[in-house]
N, C-alpha and C. Protein backbone atom coordinates (compact mmCIF):
# COMPACT_ATOMS: atom_id res chain seq x y z
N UNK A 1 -13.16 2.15 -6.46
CA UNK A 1 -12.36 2.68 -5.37
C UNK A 1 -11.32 3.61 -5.95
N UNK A 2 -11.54 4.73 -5.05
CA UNK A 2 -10.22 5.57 -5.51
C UNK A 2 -8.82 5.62 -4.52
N UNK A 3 -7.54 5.64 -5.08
CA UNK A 3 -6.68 5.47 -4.66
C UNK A 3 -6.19 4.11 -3.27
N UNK A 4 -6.55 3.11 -3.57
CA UNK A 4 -6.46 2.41 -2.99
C UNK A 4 -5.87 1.24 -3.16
N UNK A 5 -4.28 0.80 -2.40
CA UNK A 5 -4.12 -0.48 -2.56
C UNK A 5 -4.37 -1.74 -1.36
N UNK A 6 -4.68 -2.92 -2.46
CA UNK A 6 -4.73 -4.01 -1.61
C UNK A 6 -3.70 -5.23 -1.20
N UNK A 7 -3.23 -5.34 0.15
CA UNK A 7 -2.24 -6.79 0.35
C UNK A 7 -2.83 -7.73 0.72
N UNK A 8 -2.40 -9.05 0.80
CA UNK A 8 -2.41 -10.09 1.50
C UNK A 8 -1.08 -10.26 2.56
N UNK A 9 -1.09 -10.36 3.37
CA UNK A 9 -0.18 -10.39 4.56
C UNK A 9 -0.05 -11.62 5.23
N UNK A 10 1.11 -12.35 5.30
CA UNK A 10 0.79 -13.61 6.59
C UNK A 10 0.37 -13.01 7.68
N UNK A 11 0.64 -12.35 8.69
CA UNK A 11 -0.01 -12.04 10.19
C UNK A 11 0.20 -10.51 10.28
N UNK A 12 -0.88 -10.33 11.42
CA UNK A 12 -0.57 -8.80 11.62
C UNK A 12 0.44 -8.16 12.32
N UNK A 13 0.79 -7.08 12.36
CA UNK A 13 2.18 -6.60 13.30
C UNK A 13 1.20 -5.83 14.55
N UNK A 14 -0.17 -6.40 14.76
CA UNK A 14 -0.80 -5.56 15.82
C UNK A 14 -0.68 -6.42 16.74
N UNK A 15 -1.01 -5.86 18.20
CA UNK A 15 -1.09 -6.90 18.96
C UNK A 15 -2.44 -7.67 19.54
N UNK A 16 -3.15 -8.04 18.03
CA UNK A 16 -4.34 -8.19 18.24
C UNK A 16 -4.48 -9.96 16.85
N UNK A 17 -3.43 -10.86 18.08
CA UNK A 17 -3.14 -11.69 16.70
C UNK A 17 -4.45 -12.11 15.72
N UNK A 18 -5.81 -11.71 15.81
CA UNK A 18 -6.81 -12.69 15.55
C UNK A 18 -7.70 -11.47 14.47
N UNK A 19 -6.63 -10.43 14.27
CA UNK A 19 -7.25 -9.27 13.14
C UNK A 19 -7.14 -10.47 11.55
N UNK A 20 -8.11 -10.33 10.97
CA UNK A 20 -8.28 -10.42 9.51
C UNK A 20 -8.08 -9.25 8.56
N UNK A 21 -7.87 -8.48 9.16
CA UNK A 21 -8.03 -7.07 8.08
C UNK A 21 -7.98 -5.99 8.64
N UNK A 22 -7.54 -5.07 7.68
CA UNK A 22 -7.28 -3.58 8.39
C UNK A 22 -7.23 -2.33 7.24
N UNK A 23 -8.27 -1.39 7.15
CA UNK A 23 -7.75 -0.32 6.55
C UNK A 23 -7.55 0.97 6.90
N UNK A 24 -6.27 0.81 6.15
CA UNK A 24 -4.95 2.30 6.67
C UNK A 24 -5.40 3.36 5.39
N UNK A 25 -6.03 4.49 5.83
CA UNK A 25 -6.32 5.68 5.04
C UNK A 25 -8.05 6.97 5.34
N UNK A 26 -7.93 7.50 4.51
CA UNK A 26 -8.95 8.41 4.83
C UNK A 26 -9.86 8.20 4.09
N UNK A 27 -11.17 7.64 4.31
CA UNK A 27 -12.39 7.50 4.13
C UNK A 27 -12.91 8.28 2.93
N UNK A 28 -13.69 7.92 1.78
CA UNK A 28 -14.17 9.13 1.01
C UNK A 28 -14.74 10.07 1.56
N UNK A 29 -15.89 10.01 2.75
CA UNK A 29 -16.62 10.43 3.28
C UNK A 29 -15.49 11.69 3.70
N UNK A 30 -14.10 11.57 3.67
CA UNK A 30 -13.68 12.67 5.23
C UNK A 30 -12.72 12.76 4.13
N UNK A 31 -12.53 13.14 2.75
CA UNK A 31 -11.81 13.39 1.76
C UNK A 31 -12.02 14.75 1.29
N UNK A 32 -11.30 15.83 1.12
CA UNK A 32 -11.50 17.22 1.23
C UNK A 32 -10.80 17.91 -0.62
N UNK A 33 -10.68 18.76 -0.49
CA UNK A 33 -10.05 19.73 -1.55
C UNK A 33 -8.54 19.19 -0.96
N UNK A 34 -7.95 19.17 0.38
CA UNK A 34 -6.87 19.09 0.77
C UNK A 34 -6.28 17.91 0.04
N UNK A 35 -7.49 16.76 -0.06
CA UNK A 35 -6.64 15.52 -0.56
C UNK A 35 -6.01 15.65 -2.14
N UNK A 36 -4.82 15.29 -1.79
CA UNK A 36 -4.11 15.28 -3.49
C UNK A 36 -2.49 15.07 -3.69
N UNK A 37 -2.49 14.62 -4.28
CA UNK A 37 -0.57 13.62 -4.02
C UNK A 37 -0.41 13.38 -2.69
N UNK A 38 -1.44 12.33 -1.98
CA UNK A 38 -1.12 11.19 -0.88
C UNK A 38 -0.94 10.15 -1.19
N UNK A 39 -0.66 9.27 -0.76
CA UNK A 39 0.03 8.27 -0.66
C UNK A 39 -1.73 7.31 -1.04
N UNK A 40 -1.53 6.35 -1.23
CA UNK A 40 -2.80 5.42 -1.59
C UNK A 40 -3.24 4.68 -0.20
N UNK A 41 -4.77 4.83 0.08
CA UNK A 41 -4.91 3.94 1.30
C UNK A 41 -4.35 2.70 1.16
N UNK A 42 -4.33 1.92 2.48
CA UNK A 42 -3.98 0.80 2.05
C UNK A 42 -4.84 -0.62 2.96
N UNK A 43 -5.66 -1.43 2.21
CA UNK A 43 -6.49 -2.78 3.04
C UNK A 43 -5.35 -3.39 3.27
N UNK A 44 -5.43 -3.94 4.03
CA UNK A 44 -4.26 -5.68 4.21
C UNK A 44 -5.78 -6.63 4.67
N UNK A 45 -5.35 -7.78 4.09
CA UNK A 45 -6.32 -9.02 4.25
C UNK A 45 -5.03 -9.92 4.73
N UNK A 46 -5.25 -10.44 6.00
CA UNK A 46 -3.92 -11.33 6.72
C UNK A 46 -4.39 -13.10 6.77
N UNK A 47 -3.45 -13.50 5.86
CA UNK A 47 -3.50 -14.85 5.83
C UNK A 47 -3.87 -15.47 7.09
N UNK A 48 -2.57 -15.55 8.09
CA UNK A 48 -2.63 -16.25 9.28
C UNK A 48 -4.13 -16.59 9.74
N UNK A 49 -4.37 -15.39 10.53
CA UNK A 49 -5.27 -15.58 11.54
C UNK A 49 -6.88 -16.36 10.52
N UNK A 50 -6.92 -15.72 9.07
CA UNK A 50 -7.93 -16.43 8.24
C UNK A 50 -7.62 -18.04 8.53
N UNK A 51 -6.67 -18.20 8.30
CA UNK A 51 -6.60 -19.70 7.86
C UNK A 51 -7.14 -20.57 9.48
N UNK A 52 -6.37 -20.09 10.86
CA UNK A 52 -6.68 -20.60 11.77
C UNK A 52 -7.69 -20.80 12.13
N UNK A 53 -8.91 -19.58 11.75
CA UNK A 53 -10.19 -19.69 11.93
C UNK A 53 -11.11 -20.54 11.76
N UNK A 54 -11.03 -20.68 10.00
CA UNK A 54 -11.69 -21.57 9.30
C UNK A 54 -10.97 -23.23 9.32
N UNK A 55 -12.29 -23.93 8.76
CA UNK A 55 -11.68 -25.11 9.15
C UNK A 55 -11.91 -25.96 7.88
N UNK A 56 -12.47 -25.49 6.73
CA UNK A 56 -12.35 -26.12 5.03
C UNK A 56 -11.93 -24.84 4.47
N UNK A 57 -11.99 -25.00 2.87
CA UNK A 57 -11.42 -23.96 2.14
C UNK A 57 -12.64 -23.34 1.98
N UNK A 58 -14.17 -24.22 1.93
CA UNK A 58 -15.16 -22.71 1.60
C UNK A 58 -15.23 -21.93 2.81
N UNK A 59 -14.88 -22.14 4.31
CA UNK A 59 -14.85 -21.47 4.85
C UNK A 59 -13.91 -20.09 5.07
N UNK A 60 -12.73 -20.50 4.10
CA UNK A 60 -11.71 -19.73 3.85
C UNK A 60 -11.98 -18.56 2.98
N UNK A 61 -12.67 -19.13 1.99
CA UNK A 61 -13.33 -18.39 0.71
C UNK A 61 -14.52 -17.41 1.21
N UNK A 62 -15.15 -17.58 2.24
CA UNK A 62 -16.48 -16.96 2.81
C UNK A 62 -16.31 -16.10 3.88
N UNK A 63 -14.98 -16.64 4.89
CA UNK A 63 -14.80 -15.25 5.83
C UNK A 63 -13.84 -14.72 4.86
N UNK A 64 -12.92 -14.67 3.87
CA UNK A 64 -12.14 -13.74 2.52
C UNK A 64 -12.94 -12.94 2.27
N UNK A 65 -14.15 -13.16 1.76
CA UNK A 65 -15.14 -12.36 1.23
C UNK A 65 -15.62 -11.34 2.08
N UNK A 66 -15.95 -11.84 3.57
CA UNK A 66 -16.76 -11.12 3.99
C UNK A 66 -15.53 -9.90 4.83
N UNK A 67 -14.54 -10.27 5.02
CA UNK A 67 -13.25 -9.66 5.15
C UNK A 67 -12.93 -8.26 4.51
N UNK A 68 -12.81 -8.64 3.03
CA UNK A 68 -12.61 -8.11 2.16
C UNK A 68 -13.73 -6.73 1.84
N UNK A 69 -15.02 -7.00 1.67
CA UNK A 69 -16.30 -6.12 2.20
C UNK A 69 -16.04 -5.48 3.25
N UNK A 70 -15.95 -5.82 4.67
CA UNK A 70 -15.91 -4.99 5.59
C UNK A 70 -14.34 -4.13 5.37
N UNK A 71 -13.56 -4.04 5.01
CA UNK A 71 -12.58 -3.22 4.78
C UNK A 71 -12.53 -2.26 3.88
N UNK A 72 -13.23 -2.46 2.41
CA UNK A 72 -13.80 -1.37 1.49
C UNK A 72 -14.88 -1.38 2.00
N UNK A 73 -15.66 -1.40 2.63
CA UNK A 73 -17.10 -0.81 3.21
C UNK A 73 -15.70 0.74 4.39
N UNK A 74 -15.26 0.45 4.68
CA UNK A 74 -14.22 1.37 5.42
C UNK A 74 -13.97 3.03 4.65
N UNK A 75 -13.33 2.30 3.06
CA UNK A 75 -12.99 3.04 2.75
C UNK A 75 -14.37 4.16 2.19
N UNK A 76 -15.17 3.41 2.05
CA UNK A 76 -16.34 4.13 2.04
C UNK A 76 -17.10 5.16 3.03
N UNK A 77 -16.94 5.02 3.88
CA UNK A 77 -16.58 5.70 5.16
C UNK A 77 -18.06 4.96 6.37
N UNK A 78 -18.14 3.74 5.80
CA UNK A 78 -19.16 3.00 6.85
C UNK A 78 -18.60 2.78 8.02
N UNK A 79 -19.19 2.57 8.77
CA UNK A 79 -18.10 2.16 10.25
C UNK A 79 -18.69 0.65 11.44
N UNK A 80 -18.05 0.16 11.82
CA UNK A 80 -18.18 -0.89 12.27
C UNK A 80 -19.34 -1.46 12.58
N UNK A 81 -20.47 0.14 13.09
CA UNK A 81 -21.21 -0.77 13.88
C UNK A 81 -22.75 -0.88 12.47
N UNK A 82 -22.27 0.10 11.64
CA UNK A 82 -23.29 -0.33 10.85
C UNK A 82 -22.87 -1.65 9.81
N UNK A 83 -21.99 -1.94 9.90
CA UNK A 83 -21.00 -3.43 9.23
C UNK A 83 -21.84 -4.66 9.80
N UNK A 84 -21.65 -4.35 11.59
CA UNK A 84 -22.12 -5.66 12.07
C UNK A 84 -23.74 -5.90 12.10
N UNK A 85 -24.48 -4.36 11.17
CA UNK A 85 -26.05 -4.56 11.62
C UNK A 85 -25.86 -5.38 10.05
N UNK A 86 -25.17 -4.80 9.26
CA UNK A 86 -25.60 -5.40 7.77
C UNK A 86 -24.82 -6.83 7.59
N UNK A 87 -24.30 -7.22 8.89
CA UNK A 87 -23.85 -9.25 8.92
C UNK A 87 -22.34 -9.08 8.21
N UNK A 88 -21.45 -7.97 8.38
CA UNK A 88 -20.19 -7.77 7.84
C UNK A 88 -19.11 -7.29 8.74
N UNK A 89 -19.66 -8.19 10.09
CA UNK A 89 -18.51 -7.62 11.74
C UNK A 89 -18.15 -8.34 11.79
């Protein structure tokens, strides 16, 4: 991955309390000559709503993972609906 940082967050500031993840930036795919001294995308992976979901720790460990994938699948410039054909929605 280029230019990209990753957080862990307790909850989201969206009003969508039940987000796991979110990435803030421009896609390689839609990355130009223009791009150059920007700021670094940025994933957040949000504690909260993970933890409420799951109900052991491998379940914690397995939607993390699959979390984590669908958000750099982002920065890659995949988009949701081919996420949820490849079992990563």
């Amino acid at each position: 991955m280029d230019n990209v940082a990753v957080f862990v967050e307790d909850e989201p500031e969206s009003d969508d309390p039940e987000l796991l993840g979110l990435y803030e930036g421009t896609p390689l795919t839609e990355r130009g000559e223009w791009y150059a001294g920007v700021l670094p995308d940025r994933i957040t992976i949000y504690r909260g709503p993970t933890l409420r979901m799951c109900e052991s720790r491998e379940d914690v460990v397995a939607e993390t993972e699959i979390t984590v994938v669908h958000e750099i699948a982002h920065h890659f410039g995949i988009d949701d609906e081919r996420l949820h054909a490849l079992g990563y929605g």
